[in-house]
Protein backbone atom coordinates (compact mmCIF):
# COMPACT_ATOMS: atom_id res chain seq x y z
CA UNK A 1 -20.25 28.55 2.82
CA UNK A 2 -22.41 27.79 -0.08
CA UNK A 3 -21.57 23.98 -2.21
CA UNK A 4 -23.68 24.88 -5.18
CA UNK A 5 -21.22 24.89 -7.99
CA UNK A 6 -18.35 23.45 -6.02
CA UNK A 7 -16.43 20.73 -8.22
CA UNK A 8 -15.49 17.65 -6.61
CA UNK A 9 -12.99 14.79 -6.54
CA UNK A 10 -13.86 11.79 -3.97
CA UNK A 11 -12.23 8.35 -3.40
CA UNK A 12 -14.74 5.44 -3.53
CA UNK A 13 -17.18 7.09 -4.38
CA UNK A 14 -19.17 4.27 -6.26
CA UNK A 15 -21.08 2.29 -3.17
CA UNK A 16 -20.79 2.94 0.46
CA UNK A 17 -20.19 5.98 2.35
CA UNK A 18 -18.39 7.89 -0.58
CA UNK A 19 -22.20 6.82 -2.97
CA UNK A 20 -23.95 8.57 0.21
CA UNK A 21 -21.95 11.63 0.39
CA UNK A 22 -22.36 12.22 -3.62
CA UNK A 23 -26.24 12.38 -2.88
CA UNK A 24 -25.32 14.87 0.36
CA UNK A 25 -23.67 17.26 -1.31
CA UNK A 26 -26.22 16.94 -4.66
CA UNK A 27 -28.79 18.13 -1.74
CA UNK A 28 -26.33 20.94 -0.97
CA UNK A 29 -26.16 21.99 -4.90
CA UNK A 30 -23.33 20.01 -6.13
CA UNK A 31 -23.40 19.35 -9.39
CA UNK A 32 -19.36 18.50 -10.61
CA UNK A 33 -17.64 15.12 -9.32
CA UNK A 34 -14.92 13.29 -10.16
CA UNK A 35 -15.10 9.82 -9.01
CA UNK A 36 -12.06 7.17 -8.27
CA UNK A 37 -13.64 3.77 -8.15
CA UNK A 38 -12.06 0.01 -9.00
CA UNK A 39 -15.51 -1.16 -10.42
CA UNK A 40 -16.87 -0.45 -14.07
CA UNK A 41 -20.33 -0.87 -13.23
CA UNK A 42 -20.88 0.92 -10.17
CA UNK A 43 -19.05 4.04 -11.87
CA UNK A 44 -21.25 3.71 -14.65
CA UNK A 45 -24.35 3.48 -12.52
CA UNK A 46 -23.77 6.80 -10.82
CA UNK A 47 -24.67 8.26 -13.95
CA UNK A 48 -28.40 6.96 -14.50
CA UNK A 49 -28.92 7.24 -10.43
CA UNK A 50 -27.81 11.23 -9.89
CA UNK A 51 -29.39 12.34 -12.79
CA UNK A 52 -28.46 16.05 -13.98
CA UNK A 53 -24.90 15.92 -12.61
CA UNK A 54 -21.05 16.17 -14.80
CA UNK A 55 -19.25 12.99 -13.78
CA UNK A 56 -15.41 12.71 -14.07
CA UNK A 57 -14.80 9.08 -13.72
CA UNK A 58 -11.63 7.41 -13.28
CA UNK A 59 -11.75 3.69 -13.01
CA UNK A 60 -8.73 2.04 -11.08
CA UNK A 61 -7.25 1.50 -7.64
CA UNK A 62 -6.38 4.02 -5.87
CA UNK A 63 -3.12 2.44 -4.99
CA UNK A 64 -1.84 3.15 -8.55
CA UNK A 65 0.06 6.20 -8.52
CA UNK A 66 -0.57 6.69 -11.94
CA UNK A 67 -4.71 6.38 -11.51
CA UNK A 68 -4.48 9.11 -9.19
CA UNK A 69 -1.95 11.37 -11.41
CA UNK A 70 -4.68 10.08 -14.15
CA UNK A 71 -7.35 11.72 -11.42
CA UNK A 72 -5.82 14.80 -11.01
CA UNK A 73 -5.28 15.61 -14.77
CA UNK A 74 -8.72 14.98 -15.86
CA UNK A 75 -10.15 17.14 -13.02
CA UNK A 76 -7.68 19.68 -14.09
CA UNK A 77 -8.13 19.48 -18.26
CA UNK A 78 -12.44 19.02 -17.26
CA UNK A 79 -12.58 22.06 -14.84
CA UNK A 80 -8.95 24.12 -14.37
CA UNK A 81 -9.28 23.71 -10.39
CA UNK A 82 -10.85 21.87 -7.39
CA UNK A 83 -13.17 22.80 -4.81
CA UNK A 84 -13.30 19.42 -2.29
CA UNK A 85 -11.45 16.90 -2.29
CA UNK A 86 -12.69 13.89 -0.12
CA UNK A 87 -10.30 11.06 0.72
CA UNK A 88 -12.78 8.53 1.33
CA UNK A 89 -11.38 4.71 -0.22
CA UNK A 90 -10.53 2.40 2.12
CA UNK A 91 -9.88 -1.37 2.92
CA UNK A 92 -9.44 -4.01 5.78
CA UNK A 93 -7.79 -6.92 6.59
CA UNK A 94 -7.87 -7.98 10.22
CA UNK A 95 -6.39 -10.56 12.42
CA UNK A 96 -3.28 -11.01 14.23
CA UNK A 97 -0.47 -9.47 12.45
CA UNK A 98 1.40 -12.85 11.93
CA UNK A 99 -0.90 -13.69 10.26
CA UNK A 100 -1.23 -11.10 7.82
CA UNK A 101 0.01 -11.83 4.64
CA UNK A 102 2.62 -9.92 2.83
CA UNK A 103 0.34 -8.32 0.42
CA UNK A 104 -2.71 -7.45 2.90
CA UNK A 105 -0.84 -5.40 5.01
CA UNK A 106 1.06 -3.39 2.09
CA UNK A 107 -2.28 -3.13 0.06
CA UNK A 108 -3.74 -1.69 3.55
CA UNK A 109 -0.98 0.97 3.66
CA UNK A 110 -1.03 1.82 -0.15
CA UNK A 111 -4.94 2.32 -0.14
CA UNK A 112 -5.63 3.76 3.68
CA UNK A 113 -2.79 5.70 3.83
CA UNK A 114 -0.03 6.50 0.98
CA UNK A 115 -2.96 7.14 -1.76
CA UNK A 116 -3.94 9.69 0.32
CA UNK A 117 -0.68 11.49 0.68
CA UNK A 118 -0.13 11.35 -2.94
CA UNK A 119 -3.66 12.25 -4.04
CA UNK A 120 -3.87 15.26 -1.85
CA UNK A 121 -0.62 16.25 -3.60
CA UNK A 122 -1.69 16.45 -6.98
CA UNK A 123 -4.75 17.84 -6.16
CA UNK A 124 -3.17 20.62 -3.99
CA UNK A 125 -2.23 23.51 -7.07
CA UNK A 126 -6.14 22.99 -8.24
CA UNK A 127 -7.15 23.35 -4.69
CA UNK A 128 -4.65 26.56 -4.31
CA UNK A 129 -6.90 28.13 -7.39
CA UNK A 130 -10.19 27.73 -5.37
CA UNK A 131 -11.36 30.69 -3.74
CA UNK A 132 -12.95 28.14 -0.62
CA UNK A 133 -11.24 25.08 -0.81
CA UNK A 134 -12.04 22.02 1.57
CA UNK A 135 -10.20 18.71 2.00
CA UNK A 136 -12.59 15.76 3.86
CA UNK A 137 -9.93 12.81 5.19
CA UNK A 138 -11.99 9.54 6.27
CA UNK A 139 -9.96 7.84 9.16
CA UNK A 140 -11.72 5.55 11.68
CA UNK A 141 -12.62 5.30 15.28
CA UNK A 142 -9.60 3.06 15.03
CA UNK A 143 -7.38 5.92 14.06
CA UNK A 144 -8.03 7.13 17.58
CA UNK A 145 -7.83 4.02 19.54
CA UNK A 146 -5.74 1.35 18.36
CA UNK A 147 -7.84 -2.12 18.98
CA UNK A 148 -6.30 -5.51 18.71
CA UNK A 149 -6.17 -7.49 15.85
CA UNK A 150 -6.30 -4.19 13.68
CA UNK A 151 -2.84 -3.42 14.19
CA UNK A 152 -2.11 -2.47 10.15
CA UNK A 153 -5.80 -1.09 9.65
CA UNK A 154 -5.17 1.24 12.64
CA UNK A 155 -1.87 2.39 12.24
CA UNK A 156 -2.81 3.35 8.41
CA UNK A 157 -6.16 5.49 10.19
CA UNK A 158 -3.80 6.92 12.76
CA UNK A 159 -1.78 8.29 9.80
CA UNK A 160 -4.62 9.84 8.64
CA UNK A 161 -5.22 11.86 11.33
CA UNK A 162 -1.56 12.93 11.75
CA UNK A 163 -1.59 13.65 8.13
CA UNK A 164 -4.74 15.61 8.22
CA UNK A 165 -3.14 18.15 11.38
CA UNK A 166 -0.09 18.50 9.54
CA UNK A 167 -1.77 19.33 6.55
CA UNK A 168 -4.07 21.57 8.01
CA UNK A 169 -1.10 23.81 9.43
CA UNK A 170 1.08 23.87 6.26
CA UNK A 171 -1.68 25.51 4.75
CA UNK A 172 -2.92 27.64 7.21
CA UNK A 173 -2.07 30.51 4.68
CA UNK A 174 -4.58 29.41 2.38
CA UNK A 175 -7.94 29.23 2.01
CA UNK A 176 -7.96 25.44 2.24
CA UNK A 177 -9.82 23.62 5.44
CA UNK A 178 -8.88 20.31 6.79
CA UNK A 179 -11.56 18.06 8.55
CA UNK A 180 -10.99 14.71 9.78
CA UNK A 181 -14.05 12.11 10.33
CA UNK A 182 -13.88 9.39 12.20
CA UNK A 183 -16.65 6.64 11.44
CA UNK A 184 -17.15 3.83 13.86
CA UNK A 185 -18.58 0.50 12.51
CA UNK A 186 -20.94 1.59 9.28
CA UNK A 187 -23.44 -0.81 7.20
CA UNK A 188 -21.34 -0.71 4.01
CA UNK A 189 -19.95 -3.83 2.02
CA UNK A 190 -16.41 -3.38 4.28
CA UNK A 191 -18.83 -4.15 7.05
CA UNK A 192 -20.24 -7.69 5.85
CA UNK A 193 -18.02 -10.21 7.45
CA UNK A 194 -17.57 -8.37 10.75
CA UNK A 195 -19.97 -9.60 13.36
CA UNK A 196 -19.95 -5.86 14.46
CA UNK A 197 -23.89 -4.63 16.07
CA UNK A 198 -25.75 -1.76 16.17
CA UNK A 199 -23.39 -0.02 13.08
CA UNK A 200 -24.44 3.48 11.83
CA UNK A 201 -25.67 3.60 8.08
CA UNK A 202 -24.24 5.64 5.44
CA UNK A 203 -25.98 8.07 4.97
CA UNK A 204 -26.17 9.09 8.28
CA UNK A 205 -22.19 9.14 8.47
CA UNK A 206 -22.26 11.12 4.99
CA UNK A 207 -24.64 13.74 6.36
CA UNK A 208 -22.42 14.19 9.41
CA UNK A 209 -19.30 14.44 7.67
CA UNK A 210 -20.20 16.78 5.39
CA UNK A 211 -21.94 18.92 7.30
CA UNK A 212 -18.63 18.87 9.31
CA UNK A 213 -16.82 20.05 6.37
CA UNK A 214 -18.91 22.74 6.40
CA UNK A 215 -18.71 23.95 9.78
CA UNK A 216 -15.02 23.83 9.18
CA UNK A 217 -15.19 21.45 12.36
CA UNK A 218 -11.54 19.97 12.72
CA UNK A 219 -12.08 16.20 13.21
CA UNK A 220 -16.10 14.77 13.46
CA UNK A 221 -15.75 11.71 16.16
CA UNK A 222 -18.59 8.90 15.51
CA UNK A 223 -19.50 6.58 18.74
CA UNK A 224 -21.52 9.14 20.62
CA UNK A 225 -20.08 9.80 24.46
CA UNK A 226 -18.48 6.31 24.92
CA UNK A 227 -16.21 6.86 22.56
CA UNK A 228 -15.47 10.07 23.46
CA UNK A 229 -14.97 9.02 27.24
CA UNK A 230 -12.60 6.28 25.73
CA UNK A 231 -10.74 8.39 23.40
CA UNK A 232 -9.92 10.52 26.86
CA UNK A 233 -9.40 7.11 29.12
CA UNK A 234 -7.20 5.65 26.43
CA UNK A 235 -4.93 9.04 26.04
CA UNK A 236 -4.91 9.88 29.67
CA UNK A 237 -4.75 6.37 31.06
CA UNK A 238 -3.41 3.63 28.13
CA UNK A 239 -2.97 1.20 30.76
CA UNK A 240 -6.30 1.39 32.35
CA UNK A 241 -7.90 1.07 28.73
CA UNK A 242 -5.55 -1.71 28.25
CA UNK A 243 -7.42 -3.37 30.79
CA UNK A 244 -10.48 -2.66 30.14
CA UNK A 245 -9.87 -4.43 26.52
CA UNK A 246 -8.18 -7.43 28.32
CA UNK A 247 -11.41 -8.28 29.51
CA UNK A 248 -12.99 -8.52 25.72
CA UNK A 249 -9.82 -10.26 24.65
CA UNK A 250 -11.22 -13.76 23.18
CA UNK A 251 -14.44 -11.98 22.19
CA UNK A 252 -12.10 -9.16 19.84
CA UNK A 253 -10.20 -11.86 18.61
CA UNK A 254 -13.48 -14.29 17.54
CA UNK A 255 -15.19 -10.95 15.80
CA UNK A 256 -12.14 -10.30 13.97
CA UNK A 257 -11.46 -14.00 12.63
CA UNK A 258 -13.25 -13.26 9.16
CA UNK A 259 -13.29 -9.45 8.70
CA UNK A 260 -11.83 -8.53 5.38
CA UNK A 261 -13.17 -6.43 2.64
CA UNK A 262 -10.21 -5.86 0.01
């Protein structure tokens, strides 16, 4: 698979991991984006720091239907079809569930989860006109095992990874690829108030990702073998992983007091 020349749409892809995978694929010979991004500035920066690349930007929240129909008919007026599309936007409000409010649990579910569905819809006749088309769906580590006081952040992850397997099958007669990442705790602005250690950086979890979507890999895990021995524990054995979280169960719910990034 070659990128150079590929056109691309991505989710929040003014700061974070979304910023770091624009400058991993402009390694790889990318040159097109479209960008979906809620702030002005940051959209506008992209321009003066990847220098030499066609930007497509969309400002708005991805949780407006009509930014992403707005998305999807720009890429298609600008460029007549789609090469990647990378669902990568994504917020976080934790705590217990009572005390989620109202609107922080449906703006999790609009953003994480039904943005996604809706995006990859519109997107899917420019992505049927590629010859190679990939789609890159960010989950979490969270989408895998469900932790608590993440109840609504996890469950919208979980969908993710559902929605990438059912995707992937639907269009298994076309050349369209599915990979699902699955970062664990990354040093991006989502990250400040969470007393979370030793998190990945950005561009490490950009480079992995996309070089996922290019091996075709079908779902890149982040966490190394201890999360890959708990992924198995907590499938094979839920109530031996329950207990193994029981033990944390003060120190999850202390970490989790103040970690929002909406």
């Amino acid at each position: 698979m070659r990128l150079a020349g590929k056109k691309v749409l991505i989710t929040g892809g003014s700061r974070g991991i979304g910023k770091c995978m624009i400058a991993e694929l402009i390694q790889h010979g990318v040159k097109h984006f479209g960008v979906i991004a809620r702030d002005k500035s940051n959209l506008k920066e992209l321009r003066t720091t990847f220098e030499g690349v066609e930007f497509v930007l969309v400002r708005g929240d991805v949780a407006d239907i009509n930014v992403l129909r707005e998305a999807a008919s720009k890429v298609e007026d600008k460029w007549g079809s789609l090469d990647i599309l990378i669902n990568n936007a994504g917020i976080v409000s934790a705590g217990a569930i009572e005390d989620t409010s109202d609107e922080e649990i449906y703006d999790q579910v609009a953003v994480n989860l039904t943005a996604v569905l809706f995006l990859t819809k519109y997107c899917l006749p420019l992505l049927k006109a590629s010859e190679e088309a990939y789609i890159l769906n960010v989950s979490s580590g969270l989408g895998l095992i469900g932790m608590p006081f993440y109840a609504v952040y996890a469950s919208t992850k979980a969908g993710i990874r559902q929605f990438s397997d059912s995707l992937r099958r639907e269009l298994e007669p076309f050349p369209i690829s599915v990979t699902c990442v699955y970062p664990t705790a990354t040093d991006t602005d989502m990250m400040k108030t969470s007393t979370a250690q030793n998190m990945d950086s950005p561009e490490y979890v950009a480079e992995r990702s996309i070089q996922g979507m290019i091996d075709k890999e079908l779902h890149v895990i982040f966490g190394g073998e201890e999360r890959l021995e708990d992924n198995v524990l907590n499938f094979e054995s839920p109530e031996e992983f329950d207990k193994k979280i029981a033990g944390n169960y003060e120190a999850w719910k202390e970490a989790t007091q103040n970690h929002k990034a909406l």
